[in-house]
C-alpha atoms as a PDB file:
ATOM      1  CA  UNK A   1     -21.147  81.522-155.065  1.00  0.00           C
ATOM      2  CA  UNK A   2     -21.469  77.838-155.351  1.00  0.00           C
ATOM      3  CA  UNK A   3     -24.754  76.557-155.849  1.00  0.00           C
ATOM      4  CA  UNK A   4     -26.317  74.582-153.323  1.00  0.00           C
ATOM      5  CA  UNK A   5     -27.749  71.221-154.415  1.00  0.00           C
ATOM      6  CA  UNK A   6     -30.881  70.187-153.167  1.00  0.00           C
ATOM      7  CA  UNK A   7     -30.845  67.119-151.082  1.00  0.00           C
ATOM      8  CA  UNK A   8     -32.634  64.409-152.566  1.00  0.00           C
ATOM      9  CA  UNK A   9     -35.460  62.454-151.530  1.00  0.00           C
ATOM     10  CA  UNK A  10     -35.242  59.135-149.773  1.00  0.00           C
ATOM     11  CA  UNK A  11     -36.769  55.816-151.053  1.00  0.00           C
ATOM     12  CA  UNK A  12     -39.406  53.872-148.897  1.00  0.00           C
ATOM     13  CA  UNK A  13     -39.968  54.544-145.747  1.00  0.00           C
ATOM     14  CA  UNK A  14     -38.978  51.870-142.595  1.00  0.00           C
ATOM     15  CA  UNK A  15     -42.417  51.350-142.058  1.00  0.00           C
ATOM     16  CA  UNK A  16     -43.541  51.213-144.894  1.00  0.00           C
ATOM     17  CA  UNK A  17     -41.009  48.637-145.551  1.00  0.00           C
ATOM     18  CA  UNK A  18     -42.144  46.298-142.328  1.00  0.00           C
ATOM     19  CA  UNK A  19     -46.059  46.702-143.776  1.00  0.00           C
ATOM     20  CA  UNK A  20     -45.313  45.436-146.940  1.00  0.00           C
ATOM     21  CA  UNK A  21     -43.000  41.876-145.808  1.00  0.00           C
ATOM     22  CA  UNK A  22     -45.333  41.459-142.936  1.00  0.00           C
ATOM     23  CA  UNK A  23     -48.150  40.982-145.585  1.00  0.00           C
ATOM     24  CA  UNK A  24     -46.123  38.783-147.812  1.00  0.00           C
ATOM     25  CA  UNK A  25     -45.317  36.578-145.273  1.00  0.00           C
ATOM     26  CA  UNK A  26     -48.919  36.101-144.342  1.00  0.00           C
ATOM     27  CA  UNK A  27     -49.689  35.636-147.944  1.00  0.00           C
ATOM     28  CA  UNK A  28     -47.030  33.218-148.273  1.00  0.00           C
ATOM     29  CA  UNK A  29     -48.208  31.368-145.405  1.00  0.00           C
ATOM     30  CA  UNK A  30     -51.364  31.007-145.809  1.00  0.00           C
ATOM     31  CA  UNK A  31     -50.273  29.690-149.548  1.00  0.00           C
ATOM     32  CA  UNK A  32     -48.303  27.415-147.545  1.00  0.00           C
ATOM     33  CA  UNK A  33     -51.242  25.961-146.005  1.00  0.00           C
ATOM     34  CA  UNK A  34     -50.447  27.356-142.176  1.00  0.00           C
ATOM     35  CA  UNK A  35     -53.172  29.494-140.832  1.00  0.00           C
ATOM     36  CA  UNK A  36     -52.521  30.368-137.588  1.00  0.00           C
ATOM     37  CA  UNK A  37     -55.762  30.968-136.290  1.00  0.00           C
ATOM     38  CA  UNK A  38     -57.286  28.413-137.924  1.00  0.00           C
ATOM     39  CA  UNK A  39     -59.139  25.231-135.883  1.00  0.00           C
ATOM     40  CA  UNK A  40     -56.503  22.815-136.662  1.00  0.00           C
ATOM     41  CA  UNK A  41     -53.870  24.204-134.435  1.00  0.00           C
ATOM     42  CA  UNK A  42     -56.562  24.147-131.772  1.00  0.00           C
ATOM     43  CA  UNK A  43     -56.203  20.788-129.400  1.00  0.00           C
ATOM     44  CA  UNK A  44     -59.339  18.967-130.084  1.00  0.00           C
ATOM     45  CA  UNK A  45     -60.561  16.675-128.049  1.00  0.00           C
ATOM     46  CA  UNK A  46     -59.779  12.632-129.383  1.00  0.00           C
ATOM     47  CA  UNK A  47     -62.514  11.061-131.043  1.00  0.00           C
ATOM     48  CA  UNK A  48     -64.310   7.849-130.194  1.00  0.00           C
ATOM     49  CA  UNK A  49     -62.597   5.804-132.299  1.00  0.00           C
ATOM     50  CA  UNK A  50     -59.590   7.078-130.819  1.00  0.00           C
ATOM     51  CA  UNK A  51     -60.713   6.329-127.412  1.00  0.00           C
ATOM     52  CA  UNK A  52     -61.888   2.858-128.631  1.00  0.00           C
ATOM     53  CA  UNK A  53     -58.149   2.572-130.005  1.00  0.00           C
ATOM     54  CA  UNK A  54     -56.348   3.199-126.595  1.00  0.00           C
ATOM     55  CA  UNK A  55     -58.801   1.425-124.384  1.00  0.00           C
ATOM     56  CA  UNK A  56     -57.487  -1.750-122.842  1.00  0.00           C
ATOM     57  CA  UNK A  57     -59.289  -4.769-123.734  1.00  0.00           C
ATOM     58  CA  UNK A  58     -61.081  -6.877-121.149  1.00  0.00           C
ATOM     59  CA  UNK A  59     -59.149  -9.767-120.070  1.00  0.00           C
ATOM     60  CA  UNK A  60     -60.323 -13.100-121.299  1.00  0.00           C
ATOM     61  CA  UNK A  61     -62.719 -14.433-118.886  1.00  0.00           C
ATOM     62  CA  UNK A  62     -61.680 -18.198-117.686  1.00  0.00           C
ATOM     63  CA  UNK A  63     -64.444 -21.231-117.521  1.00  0.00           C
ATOM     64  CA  UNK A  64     -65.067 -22.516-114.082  1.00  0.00           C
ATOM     65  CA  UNK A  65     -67.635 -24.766-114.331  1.00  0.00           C
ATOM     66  CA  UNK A  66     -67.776 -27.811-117.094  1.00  0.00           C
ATOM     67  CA  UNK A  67     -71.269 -28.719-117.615  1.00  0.00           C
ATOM     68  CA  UNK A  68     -72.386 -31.932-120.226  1.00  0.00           C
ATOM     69  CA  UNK A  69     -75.508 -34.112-120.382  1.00  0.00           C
ATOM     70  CA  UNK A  70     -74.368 -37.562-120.951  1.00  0.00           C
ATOM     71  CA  UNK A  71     -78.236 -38.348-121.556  1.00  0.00           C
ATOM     72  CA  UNK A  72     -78.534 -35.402-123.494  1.00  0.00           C
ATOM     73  CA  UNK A  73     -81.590 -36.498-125.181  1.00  0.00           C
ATOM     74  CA  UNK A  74     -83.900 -36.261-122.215  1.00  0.00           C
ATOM     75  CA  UNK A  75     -87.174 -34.470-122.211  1.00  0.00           C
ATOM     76  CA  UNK A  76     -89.615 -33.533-119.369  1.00  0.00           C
ATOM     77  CA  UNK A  77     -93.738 -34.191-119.062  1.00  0.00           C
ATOM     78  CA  UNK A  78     -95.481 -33.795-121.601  1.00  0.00           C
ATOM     79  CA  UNK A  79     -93.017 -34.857-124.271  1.00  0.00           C
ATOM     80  CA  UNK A  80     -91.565 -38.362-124.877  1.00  0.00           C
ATOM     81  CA  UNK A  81     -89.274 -39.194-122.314  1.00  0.00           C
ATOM     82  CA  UNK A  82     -86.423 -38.959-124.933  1.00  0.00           C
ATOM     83  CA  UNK A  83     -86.047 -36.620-128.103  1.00  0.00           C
ATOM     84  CA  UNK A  84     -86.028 -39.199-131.125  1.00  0.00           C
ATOM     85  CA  UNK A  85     -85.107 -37.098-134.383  1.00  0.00           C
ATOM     86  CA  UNK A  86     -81.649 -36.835-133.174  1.00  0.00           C
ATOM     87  CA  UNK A  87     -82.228 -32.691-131.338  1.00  0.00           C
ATOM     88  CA  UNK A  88     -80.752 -32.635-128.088  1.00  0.00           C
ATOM     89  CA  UNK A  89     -83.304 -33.050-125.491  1.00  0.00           C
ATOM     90  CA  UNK A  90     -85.381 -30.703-122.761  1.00  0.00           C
ATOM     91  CA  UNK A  91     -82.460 -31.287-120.327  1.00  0.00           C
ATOM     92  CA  UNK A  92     -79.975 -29.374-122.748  1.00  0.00           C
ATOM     93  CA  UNK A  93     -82.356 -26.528-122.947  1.00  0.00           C
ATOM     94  CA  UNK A  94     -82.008 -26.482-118.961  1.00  0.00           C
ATOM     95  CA  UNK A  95     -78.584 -26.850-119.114  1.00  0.00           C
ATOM     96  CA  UNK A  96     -78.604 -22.942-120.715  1.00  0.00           C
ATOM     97  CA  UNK A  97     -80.258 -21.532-118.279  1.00  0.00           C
ATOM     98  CA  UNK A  98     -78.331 -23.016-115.830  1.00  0.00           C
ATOM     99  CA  UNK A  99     -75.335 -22.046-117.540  1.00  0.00           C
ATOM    100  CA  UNK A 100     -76.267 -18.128-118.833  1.00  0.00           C
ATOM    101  CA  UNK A 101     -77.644 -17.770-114.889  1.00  0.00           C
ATOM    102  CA  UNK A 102     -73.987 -18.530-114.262  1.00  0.00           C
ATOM    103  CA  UNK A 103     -72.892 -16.035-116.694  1.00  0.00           C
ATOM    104  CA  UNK A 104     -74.726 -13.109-115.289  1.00  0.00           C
ATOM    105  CA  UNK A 105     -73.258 -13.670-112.198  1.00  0.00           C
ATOM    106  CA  UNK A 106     -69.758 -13.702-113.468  1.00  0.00           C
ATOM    107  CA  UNK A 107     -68.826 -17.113-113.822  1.00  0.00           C
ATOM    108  CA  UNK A 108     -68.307 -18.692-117.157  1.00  0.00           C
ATOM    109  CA  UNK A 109     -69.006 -21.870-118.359  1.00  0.00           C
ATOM    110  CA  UNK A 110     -67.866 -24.929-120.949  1.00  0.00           C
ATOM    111  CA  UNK A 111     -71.572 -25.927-121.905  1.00  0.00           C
ATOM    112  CA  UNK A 112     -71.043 -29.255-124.097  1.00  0.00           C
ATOM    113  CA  UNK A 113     -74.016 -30.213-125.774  1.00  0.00           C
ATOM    114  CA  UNK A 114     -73.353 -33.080-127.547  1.00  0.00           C
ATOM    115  CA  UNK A 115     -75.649 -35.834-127.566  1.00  0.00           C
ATOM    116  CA  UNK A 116     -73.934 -39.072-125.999  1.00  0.00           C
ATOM    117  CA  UNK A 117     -76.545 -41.516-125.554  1.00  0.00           C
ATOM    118  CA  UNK A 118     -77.180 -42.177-129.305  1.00  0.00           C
ATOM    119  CA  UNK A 119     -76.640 -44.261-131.358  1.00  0.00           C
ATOM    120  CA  UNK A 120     -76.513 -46.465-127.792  1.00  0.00           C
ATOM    121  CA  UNK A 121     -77.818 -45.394-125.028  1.00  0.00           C
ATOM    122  CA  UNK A 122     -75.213 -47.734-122.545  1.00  0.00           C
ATOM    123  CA  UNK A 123     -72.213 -45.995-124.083  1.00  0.00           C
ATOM    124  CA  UNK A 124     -73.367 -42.667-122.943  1.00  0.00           C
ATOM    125  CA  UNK A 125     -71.156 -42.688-120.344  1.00  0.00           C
ATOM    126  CA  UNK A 126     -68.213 -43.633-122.267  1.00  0.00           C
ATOM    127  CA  UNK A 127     -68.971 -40.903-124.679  1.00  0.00           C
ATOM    128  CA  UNK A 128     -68.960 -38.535-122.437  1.00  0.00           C
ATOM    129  CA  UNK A 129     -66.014 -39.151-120.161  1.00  0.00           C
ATOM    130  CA  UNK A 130     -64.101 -38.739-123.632  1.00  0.00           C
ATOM    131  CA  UNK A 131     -65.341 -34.814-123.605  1.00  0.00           C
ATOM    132  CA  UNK A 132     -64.943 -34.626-119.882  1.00  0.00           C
ATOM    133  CA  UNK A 133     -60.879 -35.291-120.564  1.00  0.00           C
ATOM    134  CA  UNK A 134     -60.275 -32.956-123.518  1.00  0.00           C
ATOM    135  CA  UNK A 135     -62.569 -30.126-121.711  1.00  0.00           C
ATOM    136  CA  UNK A 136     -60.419 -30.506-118.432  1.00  0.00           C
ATOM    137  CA  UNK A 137     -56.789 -30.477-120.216  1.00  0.00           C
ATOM    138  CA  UNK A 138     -58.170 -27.118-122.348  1.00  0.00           C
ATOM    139  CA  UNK A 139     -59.203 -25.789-119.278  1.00  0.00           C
ATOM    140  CA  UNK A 140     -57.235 -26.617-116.489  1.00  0.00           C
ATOM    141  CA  UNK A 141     -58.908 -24.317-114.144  1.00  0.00           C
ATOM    142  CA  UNK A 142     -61.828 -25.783-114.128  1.00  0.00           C
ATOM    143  CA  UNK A 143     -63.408 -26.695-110.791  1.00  0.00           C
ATOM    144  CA  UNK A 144     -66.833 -28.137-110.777  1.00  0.00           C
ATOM    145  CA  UNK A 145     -68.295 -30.614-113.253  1.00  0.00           C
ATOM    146  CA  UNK A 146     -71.656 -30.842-113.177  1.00  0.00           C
ATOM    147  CA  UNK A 147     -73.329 -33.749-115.536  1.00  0.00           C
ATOM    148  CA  UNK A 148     -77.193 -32.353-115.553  1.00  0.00           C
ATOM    149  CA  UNK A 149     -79.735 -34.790-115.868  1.00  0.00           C
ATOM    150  CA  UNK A 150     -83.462 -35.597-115.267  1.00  0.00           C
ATOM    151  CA  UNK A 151     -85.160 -38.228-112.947  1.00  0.00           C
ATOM    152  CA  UNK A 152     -86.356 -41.191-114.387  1.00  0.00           C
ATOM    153  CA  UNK A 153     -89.133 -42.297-111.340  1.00  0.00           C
ATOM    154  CA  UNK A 154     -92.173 -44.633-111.259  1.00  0.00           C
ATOM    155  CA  UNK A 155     -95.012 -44.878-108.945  1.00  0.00           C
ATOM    156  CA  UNK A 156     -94.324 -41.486-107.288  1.00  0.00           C
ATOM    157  CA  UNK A 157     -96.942 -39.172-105.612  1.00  0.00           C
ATOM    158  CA  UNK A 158     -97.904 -36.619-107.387  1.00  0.00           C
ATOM    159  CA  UNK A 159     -95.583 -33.584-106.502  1.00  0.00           C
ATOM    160  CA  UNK A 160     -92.964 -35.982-105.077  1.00  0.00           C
ATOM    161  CA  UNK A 161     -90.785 -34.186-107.270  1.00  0.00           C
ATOM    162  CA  UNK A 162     -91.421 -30.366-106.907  1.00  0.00           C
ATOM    163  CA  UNK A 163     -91.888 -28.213-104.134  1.00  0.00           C
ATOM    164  CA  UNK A 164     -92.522 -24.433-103.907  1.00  0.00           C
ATOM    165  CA  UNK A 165     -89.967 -21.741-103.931  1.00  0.00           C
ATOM    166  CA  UNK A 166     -91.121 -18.164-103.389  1.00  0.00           C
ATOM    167  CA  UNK A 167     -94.458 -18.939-104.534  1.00  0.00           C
ATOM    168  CA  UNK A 168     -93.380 -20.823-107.742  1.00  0.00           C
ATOM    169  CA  UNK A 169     -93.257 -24.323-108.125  1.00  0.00           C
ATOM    170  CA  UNK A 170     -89.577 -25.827-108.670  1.00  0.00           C
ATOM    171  CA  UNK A 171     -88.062 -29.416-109.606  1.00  0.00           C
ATOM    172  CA  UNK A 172     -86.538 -30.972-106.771  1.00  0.00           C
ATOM    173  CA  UNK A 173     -82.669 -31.582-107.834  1.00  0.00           C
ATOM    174  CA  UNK A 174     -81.162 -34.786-106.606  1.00  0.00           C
ATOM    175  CA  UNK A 175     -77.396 -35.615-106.570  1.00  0.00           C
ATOM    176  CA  UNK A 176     -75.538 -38.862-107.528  1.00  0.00           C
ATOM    177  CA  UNK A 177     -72.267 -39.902-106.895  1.00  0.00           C
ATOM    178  CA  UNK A 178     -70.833 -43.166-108.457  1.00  0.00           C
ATOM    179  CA  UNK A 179     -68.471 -44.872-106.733  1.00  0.00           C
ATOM    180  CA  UNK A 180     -67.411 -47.877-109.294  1.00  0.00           C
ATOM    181  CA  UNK A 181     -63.719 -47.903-110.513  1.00  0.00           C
ATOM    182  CA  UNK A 182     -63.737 -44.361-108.735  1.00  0.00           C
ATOM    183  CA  UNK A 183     -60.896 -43.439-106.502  1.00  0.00           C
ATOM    184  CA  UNK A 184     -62.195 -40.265-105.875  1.00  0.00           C
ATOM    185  CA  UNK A 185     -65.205 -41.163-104.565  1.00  0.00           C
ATOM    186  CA  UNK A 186     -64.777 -39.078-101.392  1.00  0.00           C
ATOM    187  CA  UNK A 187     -64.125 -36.464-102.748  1.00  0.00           C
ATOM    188  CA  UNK A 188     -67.010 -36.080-104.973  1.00  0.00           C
ATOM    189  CA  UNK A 189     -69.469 -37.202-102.128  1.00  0.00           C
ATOM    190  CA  UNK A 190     -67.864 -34.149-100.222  1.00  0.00           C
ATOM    191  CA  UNK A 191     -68.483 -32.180-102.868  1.00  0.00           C
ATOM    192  CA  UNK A 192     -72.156 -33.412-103.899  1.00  0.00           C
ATOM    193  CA  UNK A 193     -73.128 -33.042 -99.913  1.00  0.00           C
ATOM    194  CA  UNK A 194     -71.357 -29.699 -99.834  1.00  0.00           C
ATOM    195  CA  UNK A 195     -73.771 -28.365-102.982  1.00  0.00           C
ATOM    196  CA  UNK A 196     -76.675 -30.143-101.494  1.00  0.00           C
ATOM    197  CA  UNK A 197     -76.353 -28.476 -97.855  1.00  0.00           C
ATOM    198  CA  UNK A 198     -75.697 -25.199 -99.577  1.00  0.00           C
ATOM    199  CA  UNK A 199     -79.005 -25.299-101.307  1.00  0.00           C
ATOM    200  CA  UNK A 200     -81.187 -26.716 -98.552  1.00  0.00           C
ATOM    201  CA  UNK A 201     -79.747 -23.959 -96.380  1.00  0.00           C
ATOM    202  CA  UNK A 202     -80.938 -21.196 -99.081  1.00  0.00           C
ATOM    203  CA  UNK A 203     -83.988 -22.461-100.530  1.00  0.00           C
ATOM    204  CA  UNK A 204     -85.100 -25.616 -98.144  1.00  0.00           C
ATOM    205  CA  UNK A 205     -87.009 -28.888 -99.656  1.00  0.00           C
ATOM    206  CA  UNK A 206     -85.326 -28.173-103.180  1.00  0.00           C
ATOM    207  CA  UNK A 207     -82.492 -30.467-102.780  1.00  0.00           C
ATOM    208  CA  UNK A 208     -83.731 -34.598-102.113  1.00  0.00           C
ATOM    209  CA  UNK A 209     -79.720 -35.307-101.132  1.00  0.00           C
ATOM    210  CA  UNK A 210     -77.166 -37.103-102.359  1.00  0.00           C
ATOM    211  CA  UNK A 211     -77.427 -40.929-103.646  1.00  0.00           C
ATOM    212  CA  UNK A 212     -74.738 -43.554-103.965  1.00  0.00           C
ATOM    213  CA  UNK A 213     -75.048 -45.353-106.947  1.00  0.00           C
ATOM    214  CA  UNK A 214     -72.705 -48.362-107.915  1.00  0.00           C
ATOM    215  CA  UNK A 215     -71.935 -47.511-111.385  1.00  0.00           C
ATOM    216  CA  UNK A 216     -69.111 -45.458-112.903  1.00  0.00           C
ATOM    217  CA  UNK A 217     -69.964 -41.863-113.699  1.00  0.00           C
ATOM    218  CA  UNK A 218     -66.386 -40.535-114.759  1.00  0.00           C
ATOM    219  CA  UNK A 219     -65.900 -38.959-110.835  1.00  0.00           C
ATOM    220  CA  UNK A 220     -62.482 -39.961-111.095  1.00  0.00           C
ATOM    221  CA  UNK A 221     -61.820 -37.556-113.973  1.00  0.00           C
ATOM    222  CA  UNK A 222     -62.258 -34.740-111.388  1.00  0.00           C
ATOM    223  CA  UNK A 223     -62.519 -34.714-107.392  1.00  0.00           C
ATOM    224  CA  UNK A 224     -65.375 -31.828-107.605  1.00  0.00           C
ATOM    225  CA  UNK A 225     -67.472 -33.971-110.214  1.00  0.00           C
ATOM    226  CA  UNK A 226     -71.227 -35.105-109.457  1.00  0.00           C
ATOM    227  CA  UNK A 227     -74.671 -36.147-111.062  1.00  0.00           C
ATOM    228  CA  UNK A 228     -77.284 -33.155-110.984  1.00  0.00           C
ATOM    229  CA  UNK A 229     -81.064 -34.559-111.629  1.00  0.00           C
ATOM    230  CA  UNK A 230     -82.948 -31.321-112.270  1.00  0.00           C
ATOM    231  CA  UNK A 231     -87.066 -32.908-111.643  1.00  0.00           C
ATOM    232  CA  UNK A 232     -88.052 -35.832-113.165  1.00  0.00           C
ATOM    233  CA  UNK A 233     -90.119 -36.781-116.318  1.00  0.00           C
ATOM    234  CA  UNK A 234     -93.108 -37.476-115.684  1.00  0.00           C
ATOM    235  CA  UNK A 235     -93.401 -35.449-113.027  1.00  0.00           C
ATOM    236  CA  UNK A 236     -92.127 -31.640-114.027  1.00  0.00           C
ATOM    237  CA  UNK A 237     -92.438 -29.391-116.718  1.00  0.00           C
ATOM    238  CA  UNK A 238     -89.376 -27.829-118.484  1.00  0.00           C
ATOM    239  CA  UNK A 239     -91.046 -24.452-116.784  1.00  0.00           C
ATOM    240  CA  UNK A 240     -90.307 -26.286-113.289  1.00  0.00           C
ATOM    241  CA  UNK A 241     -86.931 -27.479-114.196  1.00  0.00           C
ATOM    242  CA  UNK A 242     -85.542 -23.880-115.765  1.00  0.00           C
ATOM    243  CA  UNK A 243     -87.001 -22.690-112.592  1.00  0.00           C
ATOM    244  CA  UNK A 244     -84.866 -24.888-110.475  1.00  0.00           C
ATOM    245  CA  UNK A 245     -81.392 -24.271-112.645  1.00  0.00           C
ATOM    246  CA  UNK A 246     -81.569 -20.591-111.526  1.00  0.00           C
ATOM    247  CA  UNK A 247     -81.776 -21.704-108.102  1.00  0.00           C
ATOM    248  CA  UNK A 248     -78.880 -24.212-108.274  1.00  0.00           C
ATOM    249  CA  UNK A 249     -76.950 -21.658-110.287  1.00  0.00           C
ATOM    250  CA  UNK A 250     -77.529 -18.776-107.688  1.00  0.00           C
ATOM    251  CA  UNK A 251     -76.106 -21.535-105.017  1.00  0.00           C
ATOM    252  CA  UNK A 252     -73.050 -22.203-107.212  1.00  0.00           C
ATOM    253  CA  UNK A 253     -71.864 -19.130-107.843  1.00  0.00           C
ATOM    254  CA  UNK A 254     -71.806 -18.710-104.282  1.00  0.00           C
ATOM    255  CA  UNK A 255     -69.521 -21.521-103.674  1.00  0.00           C
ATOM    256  CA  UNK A 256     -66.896 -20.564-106.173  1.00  0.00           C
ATOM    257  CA  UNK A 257     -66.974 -16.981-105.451  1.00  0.00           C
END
């Protein structure tokens, strides 16, 4: 009788098989540098700097107002009436305020602070009209240009010049139009009575109207172009005169809003 072989045993078993290249593919991958569970295939949230990245920057803001001091070296009591060691004058100082009041309120400003009245004080004018042109073709869209000043008065009653505001005393603010060589002289008298009637309405007895003089104070550059005299020397303080910019400013803004 033929003998009957035993039947032999078989290699690895299937599962045994499926254990072993399911841990050497985890092995390999995780060799590889791919963890599957680990944070950085989790969405995290972007960063700041990648939020700073992707946000849209603010559109250039666009000057409306021009304002210069073509007798920039003007000072109020108790100073000299001008600034001698060639420093722009109180009246610059004013001109800030007046212009960062502005600025708060959303509307930007070209402050020029260059003195014009020195070396000569009669080509101050001259000096300045020069700035008024390059400022306007920069910025076409200007539309106001304001030349802030101080009053120059003698033998005035005391407090002919201020008046009260809220409890607080304020420099009156007078406004001149010139109307030499100017052939926009209606328009800026418009203009200068407009500003002047807007203030008096707000915040009455700060405005002493608007004054014709016959001189030439570069109106024609621009139809909405006047004189601003913030007080006067002798009689208000810088304190006064800061006090009144933020007035005038608060009426401004109005008007080209």
């Amino acid at each position: 009788m033929a003998r009957v072989r035993k039947k032999e045993k078989n290699g690895p078993g299937l599962l045994f098989v499926l254990v072993t290249l399911i841990v050497v593919a985890v092995v390999g991958a995780r060799f590889f540098g791919f963890h599957p569970d680990s944070e950085s295939d989790v969405p995290q949230p972007p960063s700041a700097e990648d939020n700073q990245l992707k946000t849209t920057p603010p559109a250039p803001q666009i000057p409306k107002v021009l304002v210069l001091h073509s007798h920039a070296t003007e000072n109020y009591h108790p100073k000299d009436s001008h600034q001698h060691n060639g420093e722009p004058g109180d009246v610059v100082a004013v001109g800030k305020v007046f212009v960062q009041a502005l600025l708060e309120k959303g509307i930007m400003a070209v402050h020029d602070q260059t003195i014009h009245d020195r070396p000569r004080y009669s080509e101050a004018f001259i000096n300045s009209s020069k700035i008024i042109e390059r400022a306007l073709s920069e910025n076409p869209q200007i539309q106001m240009v304001l030349d802030i000043h101080r009053d120059g008065l003698q033998d005035k009653p005391e407090g002919y010049t201020t008046v009260k505001v809220n409890g607080q005393d304020v420099a009156k603010i007078l406004f001149i139009v010139g109307n030499e060589n100017n052939p926009k002289f209606e328009e800026n008298m418009a203009f200068a009575k407009k500003i002047s009637d807007a203030l008096e309405a707000k915040y009455p007895g700060v405005s002493r109207g608007v004054r014709v003089f016959k001189s030439d104070y570069s109106g024609q550059l621009h139809p909405n172009s006047v004189m601003v005299l913030i007080g006067d020397w002798q009689g208000n303080t810088i304190e006064q005169a800061n006090a009144s910019a933020l007035l005038l400013a608060d009426v401004v803004a109005s008007l080209i809003k």
